[in-house]
Protein backbone atom coordinates (compact mmCIF):
# COMPACT_ATOMS: atom_id res chain seq x y z
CA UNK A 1 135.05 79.41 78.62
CA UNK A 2 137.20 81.48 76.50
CA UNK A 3 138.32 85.23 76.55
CA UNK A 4 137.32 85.79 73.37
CA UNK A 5 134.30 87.27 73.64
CA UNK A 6 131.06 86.30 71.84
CA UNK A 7 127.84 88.47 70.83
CA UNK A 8 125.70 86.00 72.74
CA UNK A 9 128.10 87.11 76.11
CA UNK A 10 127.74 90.63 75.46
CA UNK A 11 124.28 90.22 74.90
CA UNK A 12 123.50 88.49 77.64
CA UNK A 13 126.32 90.46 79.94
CA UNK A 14 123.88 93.47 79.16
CA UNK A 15 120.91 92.10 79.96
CA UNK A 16 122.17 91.51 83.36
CA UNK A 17 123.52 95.00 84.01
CA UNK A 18 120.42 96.15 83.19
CA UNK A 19 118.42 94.28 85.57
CA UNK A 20 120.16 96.17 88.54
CA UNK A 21 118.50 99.29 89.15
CA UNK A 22 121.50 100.09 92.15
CA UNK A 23 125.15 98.75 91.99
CA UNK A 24 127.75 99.56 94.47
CA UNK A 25 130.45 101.76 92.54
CA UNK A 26 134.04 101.24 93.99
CA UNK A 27 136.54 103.88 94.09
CA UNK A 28 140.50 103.97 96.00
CA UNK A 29 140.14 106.10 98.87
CA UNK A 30 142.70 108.33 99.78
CA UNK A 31 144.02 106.28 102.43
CA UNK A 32 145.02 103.78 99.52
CA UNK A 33 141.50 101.74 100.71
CA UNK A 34 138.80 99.91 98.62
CA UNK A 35 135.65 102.63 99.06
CA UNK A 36 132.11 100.91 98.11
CA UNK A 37 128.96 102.33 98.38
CA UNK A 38 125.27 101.51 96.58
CA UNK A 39 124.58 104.13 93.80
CA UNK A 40 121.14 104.12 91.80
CA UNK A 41 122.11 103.63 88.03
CA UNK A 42 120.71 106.64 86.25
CA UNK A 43 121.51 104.94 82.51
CA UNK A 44 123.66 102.18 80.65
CA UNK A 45 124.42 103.46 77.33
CA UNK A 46 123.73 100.41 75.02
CA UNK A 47 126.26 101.33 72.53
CA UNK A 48 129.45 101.11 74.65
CA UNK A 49 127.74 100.16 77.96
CA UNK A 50 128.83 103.57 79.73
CA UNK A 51 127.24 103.67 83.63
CA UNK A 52 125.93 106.88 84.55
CA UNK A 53 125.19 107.33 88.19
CA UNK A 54 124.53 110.95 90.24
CA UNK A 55 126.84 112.45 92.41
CA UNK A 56 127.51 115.85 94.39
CA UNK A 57 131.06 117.34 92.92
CA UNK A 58 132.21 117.98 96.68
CA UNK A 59 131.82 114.33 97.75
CA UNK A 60 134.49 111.80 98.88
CA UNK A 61 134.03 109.74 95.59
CA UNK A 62 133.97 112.76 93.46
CA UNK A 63 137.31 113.53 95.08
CA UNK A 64 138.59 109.94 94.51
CA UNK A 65 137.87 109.87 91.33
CA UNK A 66 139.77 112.72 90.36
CA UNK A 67 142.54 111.65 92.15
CA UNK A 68 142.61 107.93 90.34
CA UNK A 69 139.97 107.34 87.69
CA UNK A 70 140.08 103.49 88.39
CA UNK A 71 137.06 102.48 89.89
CA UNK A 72 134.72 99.51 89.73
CA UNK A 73 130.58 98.47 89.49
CA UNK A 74 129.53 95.31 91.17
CA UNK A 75 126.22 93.96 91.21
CA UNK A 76 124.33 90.37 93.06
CA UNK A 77 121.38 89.14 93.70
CA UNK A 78 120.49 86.06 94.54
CA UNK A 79 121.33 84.13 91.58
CA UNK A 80 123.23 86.65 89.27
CA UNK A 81 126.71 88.38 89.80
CA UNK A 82 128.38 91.34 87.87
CA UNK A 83 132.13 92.62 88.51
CA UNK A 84 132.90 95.49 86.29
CA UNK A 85 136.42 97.09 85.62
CA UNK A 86 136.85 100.38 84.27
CA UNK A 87 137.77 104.46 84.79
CA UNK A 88 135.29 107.17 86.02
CA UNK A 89 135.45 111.02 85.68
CA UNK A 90 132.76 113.54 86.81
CA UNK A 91 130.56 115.45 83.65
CA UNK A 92 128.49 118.85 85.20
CA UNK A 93 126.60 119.10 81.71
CA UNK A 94 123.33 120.38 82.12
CA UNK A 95 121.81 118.93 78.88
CA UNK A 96 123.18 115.06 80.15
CA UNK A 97 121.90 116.21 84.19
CA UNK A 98 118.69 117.05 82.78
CA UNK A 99 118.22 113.96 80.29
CA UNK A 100 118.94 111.71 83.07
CA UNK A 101 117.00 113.49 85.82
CA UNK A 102 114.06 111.11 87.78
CA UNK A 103 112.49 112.71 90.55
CA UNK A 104 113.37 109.77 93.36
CA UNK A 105 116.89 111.49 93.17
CA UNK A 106 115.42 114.31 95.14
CA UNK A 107 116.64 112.20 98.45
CA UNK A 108 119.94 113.07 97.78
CA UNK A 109 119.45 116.71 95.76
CA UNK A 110 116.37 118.81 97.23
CA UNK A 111 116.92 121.52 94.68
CA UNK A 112 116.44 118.76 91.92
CA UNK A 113 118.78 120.09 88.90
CA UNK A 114 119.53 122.89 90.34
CA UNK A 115 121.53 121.70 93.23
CA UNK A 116 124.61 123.67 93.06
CA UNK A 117 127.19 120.78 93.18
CA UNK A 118 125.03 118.29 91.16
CA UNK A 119 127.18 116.09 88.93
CA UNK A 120 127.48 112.99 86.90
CA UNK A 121 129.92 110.13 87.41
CA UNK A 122 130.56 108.59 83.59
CA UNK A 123 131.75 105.04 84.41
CA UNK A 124 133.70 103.60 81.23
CA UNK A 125 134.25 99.86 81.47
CA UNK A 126 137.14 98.11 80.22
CA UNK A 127 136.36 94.40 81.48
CA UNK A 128 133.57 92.66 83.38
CA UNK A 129 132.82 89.23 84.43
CA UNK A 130 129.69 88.26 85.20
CA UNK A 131 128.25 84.73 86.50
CA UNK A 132 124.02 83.69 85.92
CA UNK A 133 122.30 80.71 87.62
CA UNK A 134 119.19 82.42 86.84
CA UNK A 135 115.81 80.56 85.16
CA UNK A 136 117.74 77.64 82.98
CA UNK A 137 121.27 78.15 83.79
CA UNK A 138 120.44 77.85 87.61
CA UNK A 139 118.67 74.15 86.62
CA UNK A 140 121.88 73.15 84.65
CA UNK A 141 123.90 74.89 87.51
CA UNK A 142 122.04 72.64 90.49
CA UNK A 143 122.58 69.28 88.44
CA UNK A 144 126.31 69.97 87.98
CA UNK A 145 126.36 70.63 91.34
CA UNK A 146 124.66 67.36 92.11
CA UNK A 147 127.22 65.67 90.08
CA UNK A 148 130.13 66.93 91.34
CA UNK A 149 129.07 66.26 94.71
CA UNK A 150 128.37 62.50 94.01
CA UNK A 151 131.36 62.11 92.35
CA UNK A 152 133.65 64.07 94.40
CA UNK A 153 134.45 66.75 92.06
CA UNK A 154 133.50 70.39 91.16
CA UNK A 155 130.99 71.34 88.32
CA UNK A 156 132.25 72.08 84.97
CA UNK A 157 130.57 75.62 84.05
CA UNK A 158 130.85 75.94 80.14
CA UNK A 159 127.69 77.70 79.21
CA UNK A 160 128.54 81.15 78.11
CA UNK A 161 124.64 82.01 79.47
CA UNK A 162 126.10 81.13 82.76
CA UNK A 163 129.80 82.27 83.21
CA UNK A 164 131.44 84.96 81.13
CA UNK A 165 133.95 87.80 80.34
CA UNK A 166 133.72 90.89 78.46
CA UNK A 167 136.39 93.15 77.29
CA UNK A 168 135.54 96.64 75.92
């Protein structure tokens, strides 16, 4: 694998974010701590792969974030991983609040848009990893593994479709 990153990574490095309807978004706490917590992804902007997610503008995140903008998405399931790098700030635009609007994020506002400390977190990403033993790549993924076990080494992942970086 290489850092130099390919259209076929980025490609497929989408693809993946977008299967994860919820990521957990990572901010530094105030006590200098790691701060994780599941957010539903509201949109992934396919031209620079932004992360939207809703927040409330008088939350602990929404304080860490304006404190240091460094922050982080990370994503798993089963089979697929996701580790994303990057800054967040908070946007209170009503036209972007009301685009992204779906009515399951009534849990968290009642008042729907009009919840008086409704906000957006914009999540910029600078660098993400990701790692995909999903369909094909989890076949090729098992018989390395096989391999390396019989002969007392580790697999050899060199399929971009499995293992890759991203820089934006």
């Amino acid at each position: 694998m290489t850092d130099t990153i390919t259209n076929e990574q980025l490609q497929h490095y989408k693809k993946i974010l977008e299967s994860f309807p919820v990521a957990l978004f990572v901010t530094l706490g105030t006590d200098k701590a790691f701060r994780s917590r599941p957010m539903a992804v509201a949109e992934i902007d396919q031209g620079d792969g932004t992360i939207w997610f809703f927040t409330a503008d008088d939350s602990p995140k929404a304080t860490e974030i304006q404190r240091d903008p460094r922050s982080a998405v990370v994503a798993m399931n089963g089979s697929t991983m996701l580790s994303i790098s990057g800054a967040s700030d908070l946007i209170q635009e009503d036209k972007k609040i009301n685009a992204l609007w779906k009515e399951s994020y009534r849990v968290w506002f009642p008042l729907g848009v009009a919840e008086p400390h409704i906000a957006l977190i914009r999540f910029e990403p600078s660098q993400a990893e990701y790692w995909d033993s999903s369909g094909v790549a989890g076949l090729k993924y098992f018989f390395q593994s096989l391999v390396a076990v019989a002969t007392e080494t580790t697999p050899k992942i060199d399929d971009s479709a499995q293992h890759g970086r991203v820089s934006f």
